[in-house]
C-alpha atoms as a PDB file:
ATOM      1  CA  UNK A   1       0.000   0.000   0.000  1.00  0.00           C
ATOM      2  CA  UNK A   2       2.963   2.024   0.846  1.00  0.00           C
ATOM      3  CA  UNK A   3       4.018   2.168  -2.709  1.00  0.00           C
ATOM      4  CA  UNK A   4       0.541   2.594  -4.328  1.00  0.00           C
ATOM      5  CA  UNK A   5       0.140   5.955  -1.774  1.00  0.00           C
ATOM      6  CA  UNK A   6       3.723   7.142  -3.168  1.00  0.00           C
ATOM      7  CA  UNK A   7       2.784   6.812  -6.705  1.00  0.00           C
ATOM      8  CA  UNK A   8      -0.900   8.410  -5.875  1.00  0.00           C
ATOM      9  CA  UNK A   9       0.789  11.315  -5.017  1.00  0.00           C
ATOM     10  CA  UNK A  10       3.617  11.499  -7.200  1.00  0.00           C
ATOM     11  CA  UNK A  11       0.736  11.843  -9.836  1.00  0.00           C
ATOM     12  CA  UNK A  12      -1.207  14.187  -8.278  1.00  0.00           C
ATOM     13  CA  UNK A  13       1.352  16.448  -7.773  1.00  0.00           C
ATOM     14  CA  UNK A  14       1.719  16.268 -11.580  1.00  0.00           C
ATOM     15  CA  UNK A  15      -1.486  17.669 -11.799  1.00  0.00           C
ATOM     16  CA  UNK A  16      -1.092  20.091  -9.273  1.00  0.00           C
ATOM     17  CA  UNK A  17       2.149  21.506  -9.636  1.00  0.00           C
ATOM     18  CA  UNK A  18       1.383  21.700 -14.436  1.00  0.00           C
ATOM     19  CA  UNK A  19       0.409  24.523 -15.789  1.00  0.00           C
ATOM     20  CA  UNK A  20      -2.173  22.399 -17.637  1.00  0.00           C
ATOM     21  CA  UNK A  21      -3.575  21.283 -14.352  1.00  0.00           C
ATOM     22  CA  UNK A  22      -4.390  25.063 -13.303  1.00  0.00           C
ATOM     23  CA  UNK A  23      -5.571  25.493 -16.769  1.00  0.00           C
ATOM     24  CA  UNK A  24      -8.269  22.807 -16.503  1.00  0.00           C
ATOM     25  CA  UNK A  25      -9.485  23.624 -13.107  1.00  0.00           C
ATOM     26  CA  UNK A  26      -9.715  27.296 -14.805  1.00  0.00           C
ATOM     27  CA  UNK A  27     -11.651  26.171 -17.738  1.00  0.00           C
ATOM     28  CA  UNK A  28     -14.205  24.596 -15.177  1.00  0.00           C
ATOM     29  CA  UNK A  29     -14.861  26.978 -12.891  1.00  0.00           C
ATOM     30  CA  UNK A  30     -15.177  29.087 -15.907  1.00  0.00           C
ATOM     31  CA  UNK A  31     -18.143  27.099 -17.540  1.00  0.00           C
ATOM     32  CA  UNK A  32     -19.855  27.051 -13.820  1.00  0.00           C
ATOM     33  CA  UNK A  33     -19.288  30.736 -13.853  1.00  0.00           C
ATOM     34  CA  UNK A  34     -21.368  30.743 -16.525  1.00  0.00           C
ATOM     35  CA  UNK A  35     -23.748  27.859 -15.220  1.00  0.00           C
ATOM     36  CA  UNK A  36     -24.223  30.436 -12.260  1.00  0.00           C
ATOM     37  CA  UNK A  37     -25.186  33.108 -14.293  1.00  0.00           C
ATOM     38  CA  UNK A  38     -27.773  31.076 -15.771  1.00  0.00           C
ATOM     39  CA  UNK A  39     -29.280  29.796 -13.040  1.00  0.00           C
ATOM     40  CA  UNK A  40     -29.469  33.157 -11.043  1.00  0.00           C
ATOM     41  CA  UNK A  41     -31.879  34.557 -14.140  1.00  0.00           C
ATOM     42  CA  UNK A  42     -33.772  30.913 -13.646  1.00  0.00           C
ATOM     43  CA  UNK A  43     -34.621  31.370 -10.070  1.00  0.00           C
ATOM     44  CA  UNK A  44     -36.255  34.913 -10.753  1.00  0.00           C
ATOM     45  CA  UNK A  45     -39.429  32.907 -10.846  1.00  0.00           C
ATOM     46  CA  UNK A  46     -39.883  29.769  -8.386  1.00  0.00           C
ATOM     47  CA  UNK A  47     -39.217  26.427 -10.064  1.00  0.00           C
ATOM     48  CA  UNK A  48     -40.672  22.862  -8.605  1.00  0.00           C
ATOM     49  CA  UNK A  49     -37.617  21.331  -9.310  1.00  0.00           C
ATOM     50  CA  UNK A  50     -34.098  21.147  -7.474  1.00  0.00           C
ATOM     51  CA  UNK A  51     -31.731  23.813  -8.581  1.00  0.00           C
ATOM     52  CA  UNK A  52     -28.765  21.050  -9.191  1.00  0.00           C
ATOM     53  CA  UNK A  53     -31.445  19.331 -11.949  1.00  0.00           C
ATOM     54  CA  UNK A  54     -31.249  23.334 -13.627  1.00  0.00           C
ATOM     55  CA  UNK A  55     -27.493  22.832 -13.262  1.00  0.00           C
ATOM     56  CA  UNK A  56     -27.464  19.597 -14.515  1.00  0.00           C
ATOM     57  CA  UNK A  57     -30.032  20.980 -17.457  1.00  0.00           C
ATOM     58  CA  UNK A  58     -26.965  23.405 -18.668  1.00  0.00           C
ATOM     59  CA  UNK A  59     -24.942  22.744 -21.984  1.00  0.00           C
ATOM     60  CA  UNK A  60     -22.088  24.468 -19.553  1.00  0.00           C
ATOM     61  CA  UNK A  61     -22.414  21.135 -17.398  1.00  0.00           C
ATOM     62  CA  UNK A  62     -22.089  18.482 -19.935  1.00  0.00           C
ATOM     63  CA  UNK A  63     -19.038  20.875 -21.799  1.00  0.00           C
ATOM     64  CA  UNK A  64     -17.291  19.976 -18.211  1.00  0.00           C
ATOM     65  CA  UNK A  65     -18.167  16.341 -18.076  1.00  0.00           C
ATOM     66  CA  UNK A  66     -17.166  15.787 -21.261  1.00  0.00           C
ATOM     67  CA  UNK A  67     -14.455  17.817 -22.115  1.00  0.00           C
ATOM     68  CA  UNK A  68     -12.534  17.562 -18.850  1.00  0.00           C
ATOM     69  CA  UNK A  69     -11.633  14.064 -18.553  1.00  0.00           C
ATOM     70  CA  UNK A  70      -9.733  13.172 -22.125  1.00  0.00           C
ATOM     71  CA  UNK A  71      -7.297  16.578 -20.951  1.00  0.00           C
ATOM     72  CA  UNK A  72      -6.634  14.886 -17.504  1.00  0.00           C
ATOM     73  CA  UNK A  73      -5.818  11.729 -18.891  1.00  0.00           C
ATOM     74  CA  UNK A  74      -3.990  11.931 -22.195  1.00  0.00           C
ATOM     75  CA  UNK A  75      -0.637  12.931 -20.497  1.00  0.00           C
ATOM     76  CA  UNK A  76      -1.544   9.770 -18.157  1.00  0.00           C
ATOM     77  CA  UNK A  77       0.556   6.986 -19.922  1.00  0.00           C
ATOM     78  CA  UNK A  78       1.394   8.342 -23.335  1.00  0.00           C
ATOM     79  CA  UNK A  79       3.858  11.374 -21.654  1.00  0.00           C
ATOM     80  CA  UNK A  80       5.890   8.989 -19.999  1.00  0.00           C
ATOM     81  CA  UNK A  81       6.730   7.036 -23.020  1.00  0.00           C
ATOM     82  CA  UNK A  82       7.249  10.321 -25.101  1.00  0.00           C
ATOM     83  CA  UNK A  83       9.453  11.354 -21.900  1.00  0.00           C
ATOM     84  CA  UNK A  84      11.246   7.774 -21.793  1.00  0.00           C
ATOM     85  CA  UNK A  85      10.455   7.658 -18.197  1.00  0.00           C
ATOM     86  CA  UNK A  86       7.836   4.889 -18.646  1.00  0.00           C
ATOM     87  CA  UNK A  87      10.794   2.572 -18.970  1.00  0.00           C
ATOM     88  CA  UNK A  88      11.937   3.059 -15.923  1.00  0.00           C
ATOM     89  CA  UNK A  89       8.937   3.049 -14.652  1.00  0.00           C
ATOM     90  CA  UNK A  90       8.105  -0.330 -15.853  1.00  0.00           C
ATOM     91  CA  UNK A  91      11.260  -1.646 -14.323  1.00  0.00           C
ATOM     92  CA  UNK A  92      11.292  -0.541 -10.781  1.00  0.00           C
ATOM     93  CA  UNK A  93       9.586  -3.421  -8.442  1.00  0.00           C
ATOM     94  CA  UNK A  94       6.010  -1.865  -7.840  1.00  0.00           C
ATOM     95  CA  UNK A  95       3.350  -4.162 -10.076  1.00  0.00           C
ATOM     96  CA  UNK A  96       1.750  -3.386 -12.974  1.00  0.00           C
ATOM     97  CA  UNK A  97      -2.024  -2.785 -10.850  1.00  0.00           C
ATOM     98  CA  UNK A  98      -0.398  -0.717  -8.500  1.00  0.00           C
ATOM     99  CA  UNK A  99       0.573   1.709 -11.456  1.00  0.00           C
ATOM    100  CA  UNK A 100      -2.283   1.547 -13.211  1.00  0.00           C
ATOM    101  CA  UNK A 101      -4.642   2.498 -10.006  1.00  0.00           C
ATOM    102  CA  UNK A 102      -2.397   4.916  -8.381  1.00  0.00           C
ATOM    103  CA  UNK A 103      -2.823   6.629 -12.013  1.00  0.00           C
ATOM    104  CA  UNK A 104      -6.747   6.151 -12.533  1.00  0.00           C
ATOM    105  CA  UNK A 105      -7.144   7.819  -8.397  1.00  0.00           C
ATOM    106  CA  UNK A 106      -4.819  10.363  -8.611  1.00  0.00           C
ATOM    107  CA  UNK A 107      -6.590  11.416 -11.610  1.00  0.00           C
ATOM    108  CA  UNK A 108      -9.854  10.715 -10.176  1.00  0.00           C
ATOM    109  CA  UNK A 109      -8.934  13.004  -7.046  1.00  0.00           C
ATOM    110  CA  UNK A 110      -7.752  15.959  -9.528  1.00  0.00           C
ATOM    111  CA  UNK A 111     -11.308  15.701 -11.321  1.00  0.00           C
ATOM    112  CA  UNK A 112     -13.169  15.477  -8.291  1.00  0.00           C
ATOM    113  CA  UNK A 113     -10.990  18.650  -6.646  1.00  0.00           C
ATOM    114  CA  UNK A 114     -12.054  20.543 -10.135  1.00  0.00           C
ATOM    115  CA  UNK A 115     -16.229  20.427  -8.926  1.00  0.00           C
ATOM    116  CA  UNK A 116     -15.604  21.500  -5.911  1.00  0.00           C
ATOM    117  CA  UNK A 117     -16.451  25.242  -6.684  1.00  0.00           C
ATOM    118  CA  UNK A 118     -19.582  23.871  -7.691  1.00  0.00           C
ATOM    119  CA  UNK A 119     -20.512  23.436  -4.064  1.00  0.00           C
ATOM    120  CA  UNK A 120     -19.795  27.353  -3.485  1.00  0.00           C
ATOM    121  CA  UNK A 121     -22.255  28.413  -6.065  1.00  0.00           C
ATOM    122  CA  UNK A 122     -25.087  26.442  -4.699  1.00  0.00           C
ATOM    123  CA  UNK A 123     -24.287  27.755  -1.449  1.00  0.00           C
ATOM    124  CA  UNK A 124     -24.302  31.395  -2.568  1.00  0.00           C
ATOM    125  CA  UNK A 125     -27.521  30.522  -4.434  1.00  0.00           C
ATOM    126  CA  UNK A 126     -29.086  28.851  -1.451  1.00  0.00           C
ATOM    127  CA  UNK A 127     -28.557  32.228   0.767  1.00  0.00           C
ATOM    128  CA  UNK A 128     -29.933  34.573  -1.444  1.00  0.00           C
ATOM    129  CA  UNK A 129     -32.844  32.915  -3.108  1.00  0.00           C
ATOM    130  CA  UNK A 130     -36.408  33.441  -1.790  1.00  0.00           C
ATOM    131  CA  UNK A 131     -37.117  29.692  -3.188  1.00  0.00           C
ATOM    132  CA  UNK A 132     -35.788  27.693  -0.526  1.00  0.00           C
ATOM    133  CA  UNK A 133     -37.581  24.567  -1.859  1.00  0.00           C
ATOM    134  CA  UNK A 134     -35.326  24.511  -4.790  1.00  0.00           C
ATOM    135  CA  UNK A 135     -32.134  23.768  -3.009  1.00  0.00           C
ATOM    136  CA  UNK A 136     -32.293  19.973  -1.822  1.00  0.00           C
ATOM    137  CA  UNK A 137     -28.372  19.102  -0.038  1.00  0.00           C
ATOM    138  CA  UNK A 138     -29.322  15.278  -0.655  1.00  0.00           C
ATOM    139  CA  UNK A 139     -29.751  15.575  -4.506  1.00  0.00           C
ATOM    140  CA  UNK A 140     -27.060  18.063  -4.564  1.00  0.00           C
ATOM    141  CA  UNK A 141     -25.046  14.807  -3.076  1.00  0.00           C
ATOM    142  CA  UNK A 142     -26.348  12.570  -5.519  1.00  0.00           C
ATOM    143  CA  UNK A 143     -25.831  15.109  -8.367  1.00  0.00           C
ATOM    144  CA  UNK A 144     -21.899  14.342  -7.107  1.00  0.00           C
ATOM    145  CA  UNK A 145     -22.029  10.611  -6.907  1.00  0.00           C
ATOM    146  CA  UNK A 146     -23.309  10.758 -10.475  1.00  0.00           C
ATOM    147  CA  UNK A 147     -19.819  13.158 -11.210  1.00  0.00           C
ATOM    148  CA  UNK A 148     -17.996  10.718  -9.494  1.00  0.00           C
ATOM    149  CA  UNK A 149     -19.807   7.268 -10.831  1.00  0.00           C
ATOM    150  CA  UNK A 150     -19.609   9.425 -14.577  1.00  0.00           C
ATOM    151  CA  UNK A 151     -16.171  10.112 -13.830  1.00  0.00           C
ATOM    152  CA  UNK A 152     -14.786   7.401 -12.873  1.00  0.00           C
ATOM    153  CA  UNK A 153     -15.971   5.547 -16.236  1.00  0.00           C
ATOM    154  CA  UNK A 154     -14.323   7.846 -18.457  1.00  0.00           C
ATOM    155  CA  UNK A 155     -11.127   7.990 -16.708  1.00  0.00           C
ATOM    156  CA  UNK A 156     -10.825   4.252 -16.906  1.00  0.00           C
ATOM    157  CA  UNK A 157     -11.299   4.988 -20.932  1.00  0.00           C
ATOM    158  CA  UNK A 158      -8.708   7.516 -21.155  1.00  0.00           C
ATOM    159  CA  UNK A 159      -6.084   5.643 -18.924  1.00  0.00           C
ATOM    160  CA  UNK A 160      -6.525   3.232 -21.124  1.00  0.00           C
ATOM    161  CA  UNK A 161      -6.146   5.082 -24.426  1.00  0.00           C
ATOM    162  CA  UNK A 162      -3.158   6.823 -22.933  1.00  0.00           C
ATOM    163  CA  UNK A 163      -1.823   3.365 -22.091  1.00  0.00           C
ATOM    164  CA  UNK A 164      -1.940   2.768 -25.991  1.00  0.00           C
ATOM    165  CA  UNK A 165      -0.122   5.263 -27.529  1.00  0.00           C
ATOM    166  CA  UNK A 166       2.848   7.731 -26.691  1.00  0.00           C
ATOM    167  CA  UNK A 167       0.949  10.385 -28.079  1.00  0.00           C
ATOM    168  CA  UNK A 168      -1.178  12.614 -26.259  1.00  0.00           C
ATOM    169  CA  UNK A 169      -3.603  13.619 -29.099  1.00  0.00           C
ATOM    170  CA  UNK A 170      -4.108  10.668 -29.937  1.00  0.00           C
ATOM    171  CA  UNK A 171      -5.064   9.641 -26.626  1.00  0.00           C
ATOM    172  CA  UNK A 172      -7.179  12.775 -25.860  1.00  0.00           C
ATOM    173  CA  UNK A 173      -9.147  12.115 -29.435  1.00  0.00           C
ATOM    174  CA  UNK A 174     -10.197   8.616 -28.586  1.00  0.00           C
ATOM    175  CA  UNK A 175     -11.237   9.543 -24.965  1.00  0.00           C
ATOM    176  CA  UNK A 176     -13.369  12.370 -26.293  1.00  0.00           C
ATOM    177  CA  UNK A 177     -14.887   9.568 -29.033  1.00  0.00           C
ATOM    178  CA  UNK A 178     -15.848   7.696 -26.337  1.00  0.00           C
ATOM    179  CA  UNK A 179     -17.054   9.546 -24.060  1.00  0.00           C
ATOM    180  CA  UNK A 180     -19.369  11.884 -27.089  1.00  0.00           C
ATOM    181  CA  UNK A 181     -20.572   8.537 -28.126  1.00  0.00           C
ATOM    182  CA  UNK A 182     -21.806   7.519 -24.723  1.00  0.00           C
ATOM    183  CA  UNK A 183     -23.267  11.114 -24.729  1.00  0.00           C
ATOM    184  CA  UNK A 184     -24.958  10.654 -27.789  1.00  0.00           C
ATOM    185  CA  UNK A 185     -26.317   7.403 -26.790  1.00  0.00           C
ATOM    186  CA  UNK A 186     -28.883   8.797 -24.535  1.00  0.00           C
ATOM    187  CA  UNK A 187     -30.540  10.387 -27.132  1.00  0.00           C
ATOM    188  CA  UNK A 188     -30.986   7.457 -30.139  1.00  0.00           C
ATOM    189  CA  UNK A 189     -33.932   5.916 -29.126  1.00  0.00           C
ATOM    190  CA  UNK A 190     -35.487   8.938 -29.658  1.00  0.00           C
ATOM    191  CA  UNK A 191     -33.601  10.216 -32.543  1.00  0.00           C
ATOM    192  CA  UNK A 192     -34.314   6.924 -34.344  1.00  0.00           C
ATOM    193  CA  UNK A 193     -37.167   5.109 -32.665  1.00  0.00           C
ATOM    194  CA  UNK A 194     -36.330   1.748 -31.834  1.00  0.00           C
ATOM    195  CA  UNK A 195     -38.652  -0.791 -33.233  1.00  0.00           C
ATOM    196  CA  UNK A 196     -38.843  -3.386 -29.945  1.00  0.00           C
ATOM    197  CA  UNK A 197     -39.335  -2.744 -26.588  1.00  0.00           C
ATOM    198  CA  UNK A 198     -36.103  -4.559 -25.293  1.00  0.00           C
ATOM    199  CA  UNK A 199     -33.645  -2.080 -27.550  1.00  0.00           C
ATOM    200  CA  UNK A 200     -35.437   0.907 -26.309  1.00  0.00           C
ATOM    201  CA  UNK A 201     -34.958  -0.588 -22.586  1.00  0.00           C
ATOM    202  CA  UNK A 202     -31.007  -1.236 -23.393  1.00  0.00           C
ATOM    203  CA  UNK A 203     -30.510   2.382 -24.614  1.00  0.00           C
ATOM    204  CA  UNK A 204     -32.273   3.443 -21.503  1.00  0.00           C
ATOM    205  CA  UNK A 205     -29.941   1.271 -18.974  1.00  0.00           C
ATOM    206  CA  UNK A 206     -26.693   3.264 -20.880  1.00  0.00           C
ATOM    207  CA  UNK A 207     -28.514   6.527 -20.936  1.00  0.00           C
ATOM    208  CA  UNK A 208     -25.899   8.862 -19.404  1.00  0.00           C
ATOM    209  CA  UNK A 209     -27.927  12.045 -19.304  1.00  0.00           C
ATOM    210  CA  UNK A 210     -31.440  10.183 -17.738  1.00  0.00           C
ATOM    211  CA  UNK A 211     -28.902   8.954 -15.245  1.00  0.00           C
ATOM    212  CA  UNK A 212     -27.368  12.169 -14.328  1.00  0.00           C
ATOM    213  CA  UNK A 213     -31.380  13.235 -14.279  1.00  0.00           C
ATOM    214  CA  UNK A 214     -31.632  10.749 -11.464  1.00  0.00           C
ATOM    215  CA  UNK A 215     -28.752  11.768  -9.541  1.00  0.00           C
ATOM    216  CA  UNK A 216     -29.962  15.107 -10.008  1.00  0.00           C
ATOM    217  CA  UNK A 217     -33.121  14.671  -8.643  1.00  0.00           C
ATOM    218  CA  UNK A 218     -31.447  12.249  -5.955  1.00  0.00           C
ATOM    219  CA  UNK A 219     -32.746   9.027  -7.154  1.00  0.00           C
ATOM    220  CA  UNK A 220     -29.848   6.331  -6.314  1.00  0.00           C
ATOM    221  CA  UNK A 221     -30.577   3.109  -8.828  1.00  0.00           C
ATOM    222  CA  UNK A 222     -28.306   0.478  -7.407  1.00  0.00           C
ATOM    223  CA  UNK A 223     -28.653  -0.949 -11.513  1.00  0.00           C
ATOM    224  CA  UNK A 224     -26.613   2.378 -12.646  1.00  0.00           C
ATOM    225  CA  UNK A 225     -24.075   2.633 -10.359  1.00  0.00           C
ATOM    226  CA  UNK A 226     -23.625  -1.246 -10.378  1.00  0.00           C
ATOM    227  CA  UNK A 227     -23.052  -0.188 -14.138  1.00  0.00           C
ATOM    228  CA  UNK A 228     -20.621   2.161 -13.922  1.00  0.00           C
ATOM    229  CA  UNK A 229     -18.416   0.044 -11.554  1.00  0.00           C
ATOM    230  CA  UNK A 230     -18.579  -2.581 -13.558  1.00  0.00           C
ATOM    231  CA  UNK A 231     -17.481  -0.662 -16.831  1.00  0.00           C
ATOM    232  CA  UNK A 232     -14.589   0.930 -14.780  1.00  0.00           C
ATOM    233  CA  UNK A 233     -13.399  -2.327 -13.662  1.00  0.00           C
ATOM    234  CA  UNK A 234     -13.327  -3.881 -16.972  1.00  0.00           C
ATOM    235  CA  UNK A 235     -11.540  -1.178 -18.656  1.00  0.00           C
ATOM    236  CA  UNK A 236      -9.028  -0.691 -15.757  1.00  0.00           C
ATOM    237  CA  UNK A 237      -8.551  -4.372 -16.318  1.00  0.00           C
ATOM    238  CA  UNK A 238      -7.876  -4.031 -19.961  1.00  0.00           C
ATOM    239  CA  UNK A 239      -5.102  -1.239 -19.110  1.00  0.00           C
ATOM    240  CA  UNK A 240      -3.382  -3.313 -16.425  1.00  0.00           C
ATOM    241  CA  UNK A 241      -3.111  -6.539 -19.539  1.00  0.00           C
ATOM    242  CA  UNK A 242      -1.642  -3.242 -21.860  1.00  0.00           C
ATOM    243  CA  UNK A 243       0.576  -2.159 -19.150  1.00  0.00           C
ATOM    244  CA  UNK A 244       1.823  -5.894 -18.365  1.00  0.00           C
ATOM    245  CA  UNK A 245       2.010  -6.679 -22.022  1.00  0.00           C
ATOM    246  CA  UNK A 246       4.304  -3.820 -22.179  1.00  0.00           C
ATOM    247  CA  UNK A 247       6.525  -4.789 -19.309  1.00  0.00           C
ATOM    248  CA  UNK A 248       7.408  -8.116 -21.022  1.00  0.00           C
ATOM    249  CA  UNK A 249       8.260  -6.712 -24.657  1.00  0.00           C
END
């Protein structure tokens, strides 16, 4: 464990100490900047739902979600090799798991650090709107267990495109493929009517915006997060059988 904490932080203070680190967290609080401005003209009249679901509602909140993850992770894998310090990496005696989680967590904490602003605007919103209804703390919780479940998903993705290439564009484009596609995905069935009942119900299981809308509302399905666990775990899996093929060549 001792080594898995080391490399944890060793990553994180990649993030932390990078220029492109502060960059990112800028972008974000930028786009809830402008979430906030939104919502502050929304709760000029009352509204029956949560304030987080008019959050959530925002193009500014999906640009995050989406955009975010493929810049945290590109530099993951593929700047060591470009660097040549992936070698050494790969020959030092910590195992190929321990590499490949300390990189998905300290990457998870730098995402998660990036929403916490977040928090501050609903707080600011909370104490000066008359609509005290709309602020619910529980589905604001939800709202980031959805983040987090969301998150974690697309990280595995891009740790494991990073893991195949030495080039961070590369890595970066097929994250952001993935994780547009999944986006996209919410919305066939209605785009293109599915003819039977059953493909209809599998777009809605994979639905990444009606399960935000859950969080957001804070509904918990055990089925979704059960689903995005499961995802994560298979793709970490794939990047630790990259990462070991690697060690062997």
């Amino acid at each position: 464990m001792r080594v898995f904490f080391t490399l944890t932080r060793r990553e994180l203070a990649g993030f932390l100490v990078s220029i492109a680190g502060y960059v990112i967290i800028a972008m974000a609080v930028f786009l809830m900047g402008l979430s906030f401005s939104v919502l502050v003209g929304k709760l000029e009249v009352p509204t029956p739902m949560p304030i987080v679901e008019l959050f959530y509602m925002t193009p500014f909140f999906w640009l995050i979600l989406i955009l975010s993850v493929p810049v945290i992770t590109m530099r993951l894998f593929a700047l060591e090799k470009y660097s040549g310090t992936y070698e050494t990496l790969m020959t030092t005696p910590v195992g190929d798991w321990q590499v490949v989680l300390a990189k998905f967590t300290a990457s998870l904490i730098f995402y998660m650090l990036m929403w916490i602003p977040l928090i501050g605007c609903m707080y600011v919103l909370s104490r000066y709107s008359n609509d005290a209804a709309a602020f619910n703390w529980v589905s604001i919780g939800t709202t980031y267990l959805g983040i987090f479940l969301v998150g974690a998903l697309f990280m595995s993705v891009g740790l494991l495109a990073s893991s195949l290439t030495r080039n961070q564009i590369v890595a970066a484009m097929v994250s952001l493929a993935f994780t547009v596609s999944v986006f996209l995905l919410s919305f066939a069935g209605e785009k293109f009517g599915m003819e039977t009942d059953w493909m209809n119900e599998a777009l809605r299981y994979v639905a990444m915006v009606d399960h935000m809308q859950d969080f957001a509302r804070g509904i918990v399905d055990t089925r979704q997060v059960a689903f995005y666990l499961t995802l994560s775990s298979f793709f970490l899996f794939l990047t630790y059988r990259v990462v070991q093929s690697r060690r062997w060549k």
